[in-house]
Protein backbone atom coordinates (compact mmCIF):
# COMPACT_ATOMS: atom_id res chain seq x y z
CA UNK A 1 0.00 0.00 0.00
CA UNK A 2 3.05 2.46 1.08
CA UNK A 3 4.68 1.87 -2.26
CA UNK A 4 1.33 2.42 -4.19
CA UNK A 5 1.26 6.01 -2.64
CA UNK A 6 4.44 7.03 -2.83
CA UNK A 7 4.72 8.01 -6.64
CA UNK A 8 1.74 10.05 -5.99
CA UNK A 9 2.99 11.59 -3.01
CA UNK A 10 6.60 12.16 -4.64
CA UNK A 11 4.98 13.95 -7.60
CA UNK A 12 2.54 16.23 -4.91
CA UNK A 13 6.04 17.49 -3.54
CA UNK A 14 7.71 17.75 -6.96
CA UNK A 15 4.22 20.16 -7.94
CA UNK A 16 5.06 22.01 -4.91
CA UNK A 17 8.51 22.21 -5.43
CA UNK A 18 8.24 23.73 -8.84
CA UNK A 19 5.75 26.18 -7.68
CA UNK A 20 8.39 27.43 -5.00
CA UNK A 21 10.94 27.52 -7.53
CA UNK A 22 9.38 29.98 -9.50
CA UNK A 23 8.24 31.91 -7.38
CA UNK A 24 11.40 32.35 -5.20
CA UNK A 25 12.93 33.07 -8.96
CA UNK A 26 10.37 35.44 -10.14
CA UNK A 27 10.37 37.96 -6.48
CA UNK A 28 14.18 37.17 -6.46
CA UNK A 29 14.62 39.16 -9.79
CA UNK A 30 11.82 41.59 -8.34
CA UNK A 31 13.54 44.69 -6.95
CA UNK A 32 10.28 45.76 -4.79
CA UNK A 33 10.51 41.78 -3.29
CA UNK A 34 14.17 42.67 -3.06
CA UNK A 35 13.83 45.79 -0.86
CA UNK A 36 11.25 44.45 1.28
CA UNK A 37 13.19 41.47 2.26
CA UNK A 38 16.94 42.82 2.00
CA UNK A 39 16.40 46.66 2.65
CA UNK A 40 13.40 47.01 5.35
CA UNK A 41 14.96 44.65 7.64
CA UNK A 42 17.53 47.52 8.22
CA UNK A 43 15.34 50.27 9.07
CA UNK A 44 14.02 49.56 12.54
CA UNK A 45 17.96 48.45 14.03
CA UNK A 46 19.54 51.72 12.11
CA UNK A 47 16.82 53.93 13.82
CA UNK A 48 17.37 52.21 17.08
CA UNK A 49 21.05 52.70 16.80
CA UNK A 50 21.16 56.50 16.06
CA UNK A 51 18.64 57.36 19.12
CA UNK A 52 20.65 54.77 21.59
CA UNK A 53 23.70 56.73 20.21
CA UNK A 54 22.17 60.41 20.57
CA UNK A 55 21.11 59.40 23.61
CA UNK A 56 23.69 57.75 25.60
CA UNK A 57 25.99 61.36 24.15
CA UNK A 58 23.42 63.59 26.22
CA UNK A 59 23.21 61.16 29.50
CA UNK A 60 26.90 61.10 30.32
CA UNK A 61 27.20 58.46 32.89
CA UNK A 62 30.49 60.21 34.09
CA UNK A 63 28.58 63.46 34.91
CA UNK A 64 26.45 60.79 37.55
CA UNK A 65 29.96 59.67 38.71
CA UNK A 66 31.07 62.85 38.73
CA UNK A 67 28.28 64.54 40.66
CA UNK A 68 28.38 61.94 42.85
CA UNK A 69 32.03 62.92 44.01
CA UNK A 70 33.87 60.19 42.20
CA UNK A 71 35.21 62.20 40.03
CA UNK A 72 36.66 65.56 39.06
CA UNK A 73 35.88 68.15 36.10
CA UNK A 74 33.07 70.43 34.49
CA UNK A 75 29.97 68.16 34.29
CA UNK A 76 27.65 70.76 32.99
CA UNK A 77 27.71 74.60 32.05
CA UNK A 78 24.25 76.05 33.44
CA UNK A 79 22.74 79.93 32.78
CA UNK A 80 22.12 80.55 36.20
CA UNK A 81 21.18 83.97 38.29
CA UNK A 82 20.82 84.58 42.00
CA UNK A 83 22.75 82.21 43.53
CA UNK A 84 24.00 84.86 45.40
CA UNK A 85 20.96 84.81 48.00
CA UNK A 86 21.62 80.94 49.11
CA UNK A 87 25.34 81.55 50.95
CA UNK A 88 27.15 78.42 50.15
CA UNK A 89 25.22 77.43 47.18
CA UNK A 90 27.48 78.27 44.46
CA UNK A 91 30.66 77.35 45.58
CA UNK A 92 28.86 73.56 46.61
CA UNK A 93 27.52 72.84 42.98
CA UNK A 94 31.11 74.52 41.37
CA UNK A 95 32.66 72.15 43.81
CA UNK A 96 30.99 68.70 42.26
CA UNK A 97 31.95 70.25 38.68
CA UNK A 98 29.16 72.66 37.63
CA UNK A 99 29.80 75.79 36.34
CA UNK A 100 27.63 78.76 35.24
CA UNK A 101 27.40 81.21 33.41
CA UNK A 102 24.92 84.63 32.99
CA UNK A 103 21.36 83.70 32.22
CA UNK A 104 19.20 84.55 29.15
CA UNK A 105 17.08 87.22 29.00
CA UNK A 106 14.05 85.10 28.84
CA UNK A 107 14.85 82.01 30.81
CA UNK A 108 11.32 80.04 29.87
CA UNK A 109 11.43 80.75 25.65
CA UNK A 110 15.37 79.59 25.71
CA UNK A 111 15.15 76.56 27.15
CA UNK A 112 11.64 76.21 25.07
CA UNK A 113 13.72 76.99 21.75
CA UNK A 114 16.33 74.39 22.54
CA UNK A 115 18.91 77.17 23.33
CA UNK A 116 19.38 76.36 26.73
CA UNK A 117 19.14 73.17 27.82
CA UNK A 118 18.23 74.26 31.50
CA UNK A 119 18.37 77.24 33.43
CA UNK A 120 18.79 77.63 37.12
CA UNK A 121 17.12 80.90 39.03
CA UNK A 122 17.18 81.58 42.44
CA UNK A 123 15.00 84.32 43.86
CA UNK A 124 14.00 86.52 47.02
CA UNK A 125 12.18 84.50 49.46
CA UNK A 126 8.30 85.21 48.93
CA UNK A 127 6.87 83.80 52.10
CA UNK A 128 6.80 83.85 56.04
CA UNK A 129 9.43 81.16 56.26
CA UNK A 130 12.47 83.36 54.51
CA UNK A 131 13.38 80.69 52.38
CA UNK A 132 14.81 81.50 48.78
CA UNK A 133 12.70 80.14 46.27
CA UNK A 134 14.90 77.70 43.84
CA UNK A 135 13.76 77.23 39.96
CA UNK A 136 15.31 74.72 37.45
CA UNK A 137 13.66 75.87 33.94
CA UNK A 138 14.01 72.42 31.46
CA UNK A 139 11.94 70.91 29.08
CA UNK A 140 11.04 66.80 29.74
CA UNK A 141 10.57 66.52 26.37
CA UNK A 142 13.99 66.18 25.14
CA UNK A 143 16.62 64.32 26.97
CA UNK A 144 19.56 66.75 26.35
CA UNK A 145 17.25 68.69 28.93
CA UNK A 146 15.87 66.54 31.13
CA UNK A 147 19.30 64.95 32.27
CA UNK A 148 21.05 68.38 32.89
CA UNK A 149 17.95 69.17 35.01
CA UNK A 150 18.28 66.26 36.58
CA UNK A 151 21.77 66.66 37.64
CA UNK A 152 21.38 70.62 39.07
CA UNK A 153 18.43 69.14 41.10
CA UNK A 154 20.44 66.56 42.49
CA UNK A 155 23.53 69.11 43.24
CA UNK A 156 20.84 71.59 44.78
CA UNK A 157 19.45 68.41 47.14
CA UNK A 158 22.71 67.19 48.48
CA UNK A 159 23.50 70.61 49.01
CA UNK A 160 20.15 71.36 50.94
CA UNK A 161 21.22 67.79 52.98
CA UNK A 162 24.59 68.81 53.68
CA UNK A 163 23.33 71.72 55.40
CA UNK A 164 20.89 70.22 57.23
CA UNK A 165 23.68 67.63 58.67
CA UNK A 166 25.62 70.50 59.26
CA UNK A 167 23.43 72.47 61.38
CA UNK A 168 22.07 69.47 63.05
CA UNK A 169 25.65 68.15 63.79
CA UNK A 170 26.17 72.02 65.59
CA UNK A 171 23.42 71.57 67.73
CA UNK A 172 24.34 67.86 69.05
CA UNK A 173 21.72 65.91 67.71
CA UNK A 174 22.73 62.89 66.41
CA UNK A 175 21.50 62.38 62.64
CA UNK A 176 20.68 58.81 62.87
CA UNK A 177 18.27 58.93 65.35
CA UNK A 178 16.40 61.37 63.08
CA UNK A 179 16.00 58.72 60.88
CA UNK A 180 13.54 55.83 61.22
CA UNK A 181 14.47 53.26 58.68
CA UNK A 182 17.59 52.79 57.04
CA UNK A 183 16.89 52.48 53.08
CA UNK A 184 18.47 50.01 50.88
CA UNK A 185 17.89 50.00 46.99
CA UNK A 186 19.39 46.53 45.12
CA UNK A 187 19.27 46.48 41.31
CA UNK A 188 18.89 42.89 40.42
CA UNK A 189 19.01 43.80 36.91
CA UNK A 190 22.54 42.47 35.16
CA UNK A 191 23.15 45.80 33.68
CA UNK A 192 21.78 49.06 34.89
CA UNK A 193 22.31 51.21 31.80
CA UNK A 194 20.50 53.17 29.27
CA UNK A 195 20.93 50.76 26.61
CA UNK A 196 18.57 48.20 28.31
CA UNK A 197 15.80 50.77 26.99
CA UNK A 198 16.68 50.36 23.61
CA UNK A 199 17.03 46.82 23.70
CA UNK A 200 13.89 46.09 25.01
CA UNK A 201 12.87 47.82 21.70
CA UNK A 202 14.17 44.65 19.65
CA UNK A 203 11.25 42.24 20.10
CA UNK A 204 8.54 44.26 18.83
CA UNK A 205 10.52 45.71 16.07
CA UNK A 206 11.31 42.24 15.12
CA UNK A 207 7.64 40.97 15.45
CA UNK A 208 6.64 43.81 12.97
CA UNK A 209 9.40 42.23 10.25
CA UNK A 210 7.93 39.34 10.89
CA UNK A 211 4.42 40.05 9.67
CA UNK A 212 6.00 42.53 7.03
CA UNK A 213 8.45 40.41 5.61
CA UNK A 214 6.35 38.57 2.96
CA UNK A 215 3.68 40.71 2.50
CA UNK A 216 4.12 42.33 -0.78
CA UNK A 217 4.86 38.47 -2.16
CA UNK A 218 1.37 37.45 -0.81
CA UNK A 219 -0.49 40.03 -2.30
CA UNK A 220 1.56 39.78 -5.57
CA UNK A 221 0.85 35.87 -6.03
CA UNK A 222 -2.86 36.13 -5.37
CA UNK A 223 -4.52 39.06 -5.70
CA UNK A 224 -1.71 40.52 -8.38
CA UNK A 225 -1.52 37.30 -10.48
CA UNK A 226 -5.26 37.81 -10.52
CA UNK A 227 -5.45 40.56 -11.94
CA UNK A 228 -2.75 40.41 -14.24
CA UNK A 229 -4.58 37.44 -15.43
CA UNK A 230 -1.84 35.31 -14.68
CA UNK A 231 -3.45 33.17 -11.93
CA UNK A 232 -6.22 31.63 -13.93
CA UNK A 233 -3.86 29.54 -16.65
CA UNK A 234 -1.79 28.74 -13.40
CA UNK A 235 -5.39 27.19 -11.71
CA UNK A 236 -5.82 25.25 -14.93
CA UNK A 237 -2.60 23.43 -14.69
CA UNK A 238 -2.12 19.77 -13.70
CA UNK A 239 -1.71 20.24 -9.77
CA UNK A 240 -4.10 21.06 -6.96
CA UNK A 241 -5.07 24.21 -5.64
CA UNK A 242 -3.43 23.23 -2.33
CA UNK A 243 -0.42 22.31 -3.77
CA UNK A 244 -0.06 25.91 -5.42
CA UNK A 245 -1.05 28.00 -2.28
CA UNK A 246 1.53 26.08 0.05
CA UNK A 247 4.31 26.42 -2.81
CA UNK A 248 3.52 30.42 -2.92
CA UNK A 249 3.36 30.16 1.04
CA UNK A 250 6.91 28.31 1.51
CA UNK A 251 8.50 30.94 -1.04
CA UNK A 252 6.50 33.31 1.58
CA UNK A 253 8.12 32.20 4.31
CA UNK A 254 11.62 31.17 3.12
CA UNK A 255 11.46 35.23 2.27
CA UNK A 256 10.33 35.84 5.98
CA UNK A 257 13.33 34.24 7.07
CA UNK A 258 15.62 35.75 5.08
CA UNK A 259 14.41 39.33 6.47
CA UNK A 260 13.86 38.41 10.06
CA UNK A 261 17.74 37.07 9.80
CA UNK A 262 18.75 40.54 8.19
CA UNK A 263 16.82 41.74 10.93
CA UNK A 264 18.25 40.56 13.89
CA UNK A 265 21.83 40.47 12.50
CA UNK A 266 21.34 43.88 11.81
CA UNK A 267 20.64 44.67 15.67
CA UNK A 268 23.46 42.74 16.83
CA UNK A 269 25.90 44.35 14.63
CA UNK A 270 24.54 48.24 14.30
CA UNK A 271 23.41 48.52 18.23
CA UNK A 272 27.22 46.66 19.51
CA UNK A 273 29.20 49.45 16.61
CA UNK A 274 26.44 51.99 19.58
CA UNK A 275 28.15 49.92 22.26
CA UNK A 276 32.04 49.68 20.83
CA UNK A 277 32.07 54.11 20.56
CA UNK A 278 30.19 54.42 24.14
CA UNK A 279 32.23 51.33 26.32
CA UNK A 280 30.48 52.63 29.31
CA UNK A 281 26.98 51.11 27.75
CA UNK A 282 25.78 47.54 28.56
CA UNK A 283 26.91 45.29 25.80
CA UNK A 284 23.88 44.23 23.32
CA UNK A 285 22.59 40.64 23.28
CA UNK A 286 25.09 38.05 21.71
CA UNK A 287 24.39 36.57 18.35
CA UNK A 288 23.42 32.98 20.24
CA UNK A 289 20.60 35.35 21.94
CA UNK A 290 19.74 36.99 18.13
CA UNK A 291 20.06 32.79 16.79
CA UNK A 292 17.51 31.71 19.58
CA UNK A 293 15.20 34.66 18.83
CA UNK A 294 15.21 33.64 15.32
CA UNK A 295 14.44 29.87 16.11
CA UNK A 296 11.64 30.85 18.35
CA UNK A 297 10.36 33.24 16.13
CA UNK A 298 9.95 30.44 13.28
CA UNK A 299 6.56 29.24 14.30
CA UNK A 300 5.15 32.66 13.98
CA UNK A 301 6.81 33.07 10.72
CA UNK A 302 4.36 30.21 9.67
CA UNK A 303 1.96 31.73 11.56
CA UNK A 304 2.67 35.19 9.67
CA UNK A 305 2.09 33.51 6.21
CA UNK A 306 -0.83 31.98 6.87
CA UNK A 307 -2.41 34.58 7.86
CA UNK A 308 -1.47 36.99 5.00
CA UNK A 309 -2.55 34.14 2.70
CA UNK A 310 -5.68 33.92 4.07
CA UNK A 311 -6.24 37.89 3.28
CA UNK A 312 -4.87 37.72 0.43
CA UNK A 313 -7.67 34.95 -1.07
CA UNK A 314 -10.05 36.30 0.32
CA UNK A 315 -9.48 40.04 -0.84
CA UNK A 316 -11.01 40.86 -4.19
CA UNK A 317 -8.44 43.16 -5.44
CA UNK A 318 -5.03 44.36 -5.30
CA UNK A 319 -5.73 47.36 -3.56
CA UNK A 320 -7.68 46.08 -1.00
CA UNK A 321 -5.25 43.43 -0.34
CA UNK A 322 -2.51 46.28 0.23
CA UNK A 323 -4.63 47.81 2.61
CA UNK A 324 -5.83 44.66 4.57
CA UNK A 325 -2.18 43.45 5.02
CA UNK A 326 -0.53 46.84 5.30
CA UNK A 327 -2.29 47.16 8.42
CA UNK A 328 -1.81 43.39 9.69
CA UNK A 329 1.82 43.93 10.83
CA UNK A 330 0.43 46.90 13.16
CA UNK A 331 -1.79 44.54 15.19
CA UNK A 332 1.04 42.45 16.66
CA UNK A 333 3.82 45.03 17.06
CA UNK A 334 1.37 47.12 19.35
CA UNK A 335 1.05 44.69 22.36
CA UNK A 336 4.85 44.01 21.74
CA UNK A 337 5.14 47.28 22.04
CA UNK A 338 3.36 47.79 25.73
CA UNK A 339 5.43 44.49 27.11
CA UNK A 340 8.31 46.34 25.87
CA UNK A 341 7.47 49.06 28.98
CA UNK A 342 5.21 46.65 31.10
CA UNK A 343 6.63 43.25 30.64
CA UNK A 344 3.90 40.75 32.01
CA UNK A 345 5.17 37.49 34.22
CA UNK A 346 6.05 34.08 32.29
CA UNK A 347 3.78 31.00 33.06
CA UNK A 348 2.92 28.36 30.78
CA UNK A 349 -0.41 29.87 30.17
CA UNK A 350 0.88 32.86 28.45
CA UNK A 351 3.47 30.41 26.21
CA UNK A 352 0.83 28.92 24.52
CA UNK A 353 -0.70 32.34 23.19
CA UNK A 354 0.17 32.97 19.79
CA UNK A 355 2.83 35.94 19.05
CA UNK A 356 2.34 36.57 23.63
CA UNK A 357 4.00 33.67 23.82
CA UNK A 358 7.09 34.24 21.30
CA UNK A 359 7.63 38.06 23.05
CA UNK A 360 7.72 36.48 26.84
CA UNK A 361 10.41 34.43 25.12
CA UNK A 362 12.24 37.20 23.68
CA UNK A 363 12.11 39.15 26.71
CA UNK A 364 13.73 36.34 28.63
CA UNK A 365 16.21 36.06 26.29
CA UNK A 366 17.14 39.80 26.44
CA UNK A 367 17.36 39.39 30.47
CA UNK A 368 19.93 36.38 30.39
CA UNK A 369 17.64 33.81 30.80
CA UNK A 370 16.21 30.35 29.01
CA UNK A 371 12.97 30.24 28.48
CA UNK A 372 11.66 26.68 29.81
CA UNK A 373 11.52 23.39 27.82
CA UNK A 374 7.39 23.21 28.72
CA UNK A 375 7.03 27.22 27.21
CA UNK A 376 9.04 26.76 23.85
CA UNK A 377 7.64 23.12 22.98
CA UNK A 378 4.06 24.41 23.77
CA UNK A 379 4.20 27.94 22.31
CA UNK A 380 5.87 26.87 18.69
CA UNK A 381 3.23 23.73 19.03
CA UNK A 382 0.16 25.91 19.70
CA UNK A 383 1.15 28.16 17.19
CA UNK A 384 2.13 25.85 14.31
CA UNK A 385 -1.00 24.59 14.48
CA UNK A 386 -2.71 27.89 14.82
CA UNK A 387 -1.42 28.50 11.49
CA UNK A 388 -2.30 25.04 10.01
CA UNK A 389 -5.88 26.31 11.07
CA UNK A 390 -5.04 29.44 9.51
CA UNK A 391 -3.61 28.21 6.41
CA UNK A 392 -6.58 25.50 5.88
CA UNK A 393 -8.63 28.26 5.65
CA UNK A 394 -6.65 29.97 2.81
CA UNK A 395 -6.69 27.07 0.84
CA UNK A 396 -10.59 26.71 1.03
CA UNK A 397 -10.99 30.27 -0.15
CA UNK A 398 -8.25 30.12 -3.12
CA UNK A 399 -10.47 26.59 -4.28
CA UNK A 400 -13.03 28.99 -5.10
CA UNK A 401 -13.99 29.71 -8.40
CA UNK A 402 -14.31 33.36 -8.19
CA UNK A 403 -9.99 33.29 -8.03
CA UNK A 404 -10.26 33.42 -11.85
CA UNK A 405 -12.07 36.47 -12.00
CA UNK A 406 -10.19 40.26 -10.89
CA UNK A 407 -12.32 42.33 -9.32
């Protein structure tokens, strides 16, 4: 019975085969297939490099070290006026490595045009109490602002807490017993740094390749062959509908793979040049993390497909095809987005929720960690055969006999 079969079932794969052949050929020698798969993949880790890179120039961790008395030199030049009233005040902040200089004439609208990062004012005291009222002028929208402000506010409060040990310390009270707990802060993080941000950027970025990577090749050998009146000689030919589709789909998602490699490579390699010019950043994940993220990811590359074959039979025309599937790598990069900030606990509940399930991964992966044997057999089983669902469904919908007809 076996050997009855198999001649049928060798010339089902050779059908397929030859269907992926050409169509691998034909996008191949396609220059919009080409930029999609080759060029695209390059966008999202270039952008992520140059902002890590502007970034990690405006938030000097020195200037931290510096402030912190670790270290010597000018950490920041700041437009400052009054500091006259608060005896003590200047020659403290000059003495942890600030320096100023005269302020502008309109403190608010320079540091609102960008031409002062922040300002420092100090005026008469307007209450009962006598106290000199202290103003840092920044804007939180840019970080070349926000970090200067943040380092003349803490100058200004270990100033205020120097004097207040000082003055305590000259009346013989004993500090300690002024204070009720003793506070402790332990970063259990591997790397506290500013790069950790960025990083956590990678997983969404790379789900949205995933779901973009084949799209234009979906559209174009469906709803494009259709009406190019290509498609209908192709349904006429000696092979089965289903045998087509999954040829088209494994050109799909051989093209996939090919971008969400690009991808990833591209984030190792642009984000560690970030990391080789700023040595005092936390390194970026190692190519075996990028390799596992690419291996975990290869379910919902199937999963990816299938779905954008599904559209793409069931969309009537080219145009609304583009629109359907322009919009379908959106969906999933948005919650990766939000666990990017709120990252949600791991548990073998959330593993076996399509593209949920791939991003705890990923995130455990950027931490140092292994996801579990239980999570990555049941999240790349769940959501194979998600897309087998998905993908049965395409092929019911491209058996229909409306795929000869555009329109």
């Amino acid at each position: 019975m076996l050997s009855g079969l198999d001649p049928t079932r060798q010339s089902a794969l050779k059908r397929t085969r030859i269907v992926f052949h050409k169509e691998v050929i034909d996008h191949t020698r396609d220059k919009r297939s080409l930029l999609l798969a080759l060029v695209y993949p390059l966008l999202g880790p270039l952008l992520l490099a140059v902002l890590m890179h502007v970034s990690s120039q405006a938030l000097d961790t020195r200037a931290v070290e510096r402030l912190a008395g670790t270290g010597s030199g000018v950490v920041l030049t700041v437009p400052a006026s009054g500091l006259h009233l608060v005896p003590g005040l200047r020659n403290y902040l000059e003495a942890i490595g600030l320096r100023f200089v005269a302020p502008p004439a309109d403190p608010e609208d320079a540091v609102r045009e960008a031409r002062a990062d922040v300002v420092l004012q100090v005026t008469p005291p307007d209450t009962a109490d006598g106290r000199p009222l202290v103003t840092i002028i920044h804007d939180p929208r840019r970080i070349t602002s926000s970090t200067p402000a943040g380092v003349v506010r803490n100058g200004i409060n270990s100033f205020s807490d120097a004097q207040v040990a000082t003055y305590l310390t000259e009346q013989g009270i004993d500090i300690a017993s002024l204070t009720p707990v003793t506070l402790r802060l332990v970063n259990v993080g591997n790397e506290a740094s500013l790069a950790l941000l960025f990083y956590n950027m990678i997983p969404p970025l790379a789900v949205f390749m995933i779901f973009l990577g084949a799209v234009y090749l979906a559209i174009d050998t469906t709803a494009g062959e259709r009406e190019r009146g290509s498609l209908e000689p192709l349904l006429t030919a000696p092979a089965r509908r289903s045998e087509l589709l999954l040829g088209k789909s494994l050109a799909a998602v051989l093209f996939t793979a090919v971008t969400v490699a690009i991808n990833l490579g591209a984030f190792r390699g642009l984000l560690g040049i970030v990391v080789w010019q700023n040595p005092e950043l936390a390194p970026p994940p190692g190519w075996s993390v990028m390799a596992s993220m690419f291996f975990i990811a290869l379910p919902l590359m199937l999963l990816a497909v299938s779905i954008q074959m599904a559209i793409a039979t069931i969309t009537r025309t080219m145009k609304e095809a583009q629109i359907y599937l322009g919009l379908l790598p959106i969906m999933p990069a948005l919650p990766a987005m939000a666990l990017a900030f709120a990252p949600i606990s791991p548990s073998p509940q959330v593993a076996v929720i399509p593209v949920l399930g791939q991003l705890v991964q990923f995130g455990r992966l950027l931490s140092g960690d292994l996801p579990t044997p239980i999570e990555a057999i049941s999240s790349a089983v769940i959501t194979t055969l998600f897309a087998a669902l998905v993908f049965r469904f395409a092929i019911g919908s491209f058996q229909r006999e409306r795929q000869f007809f555009a329109g």
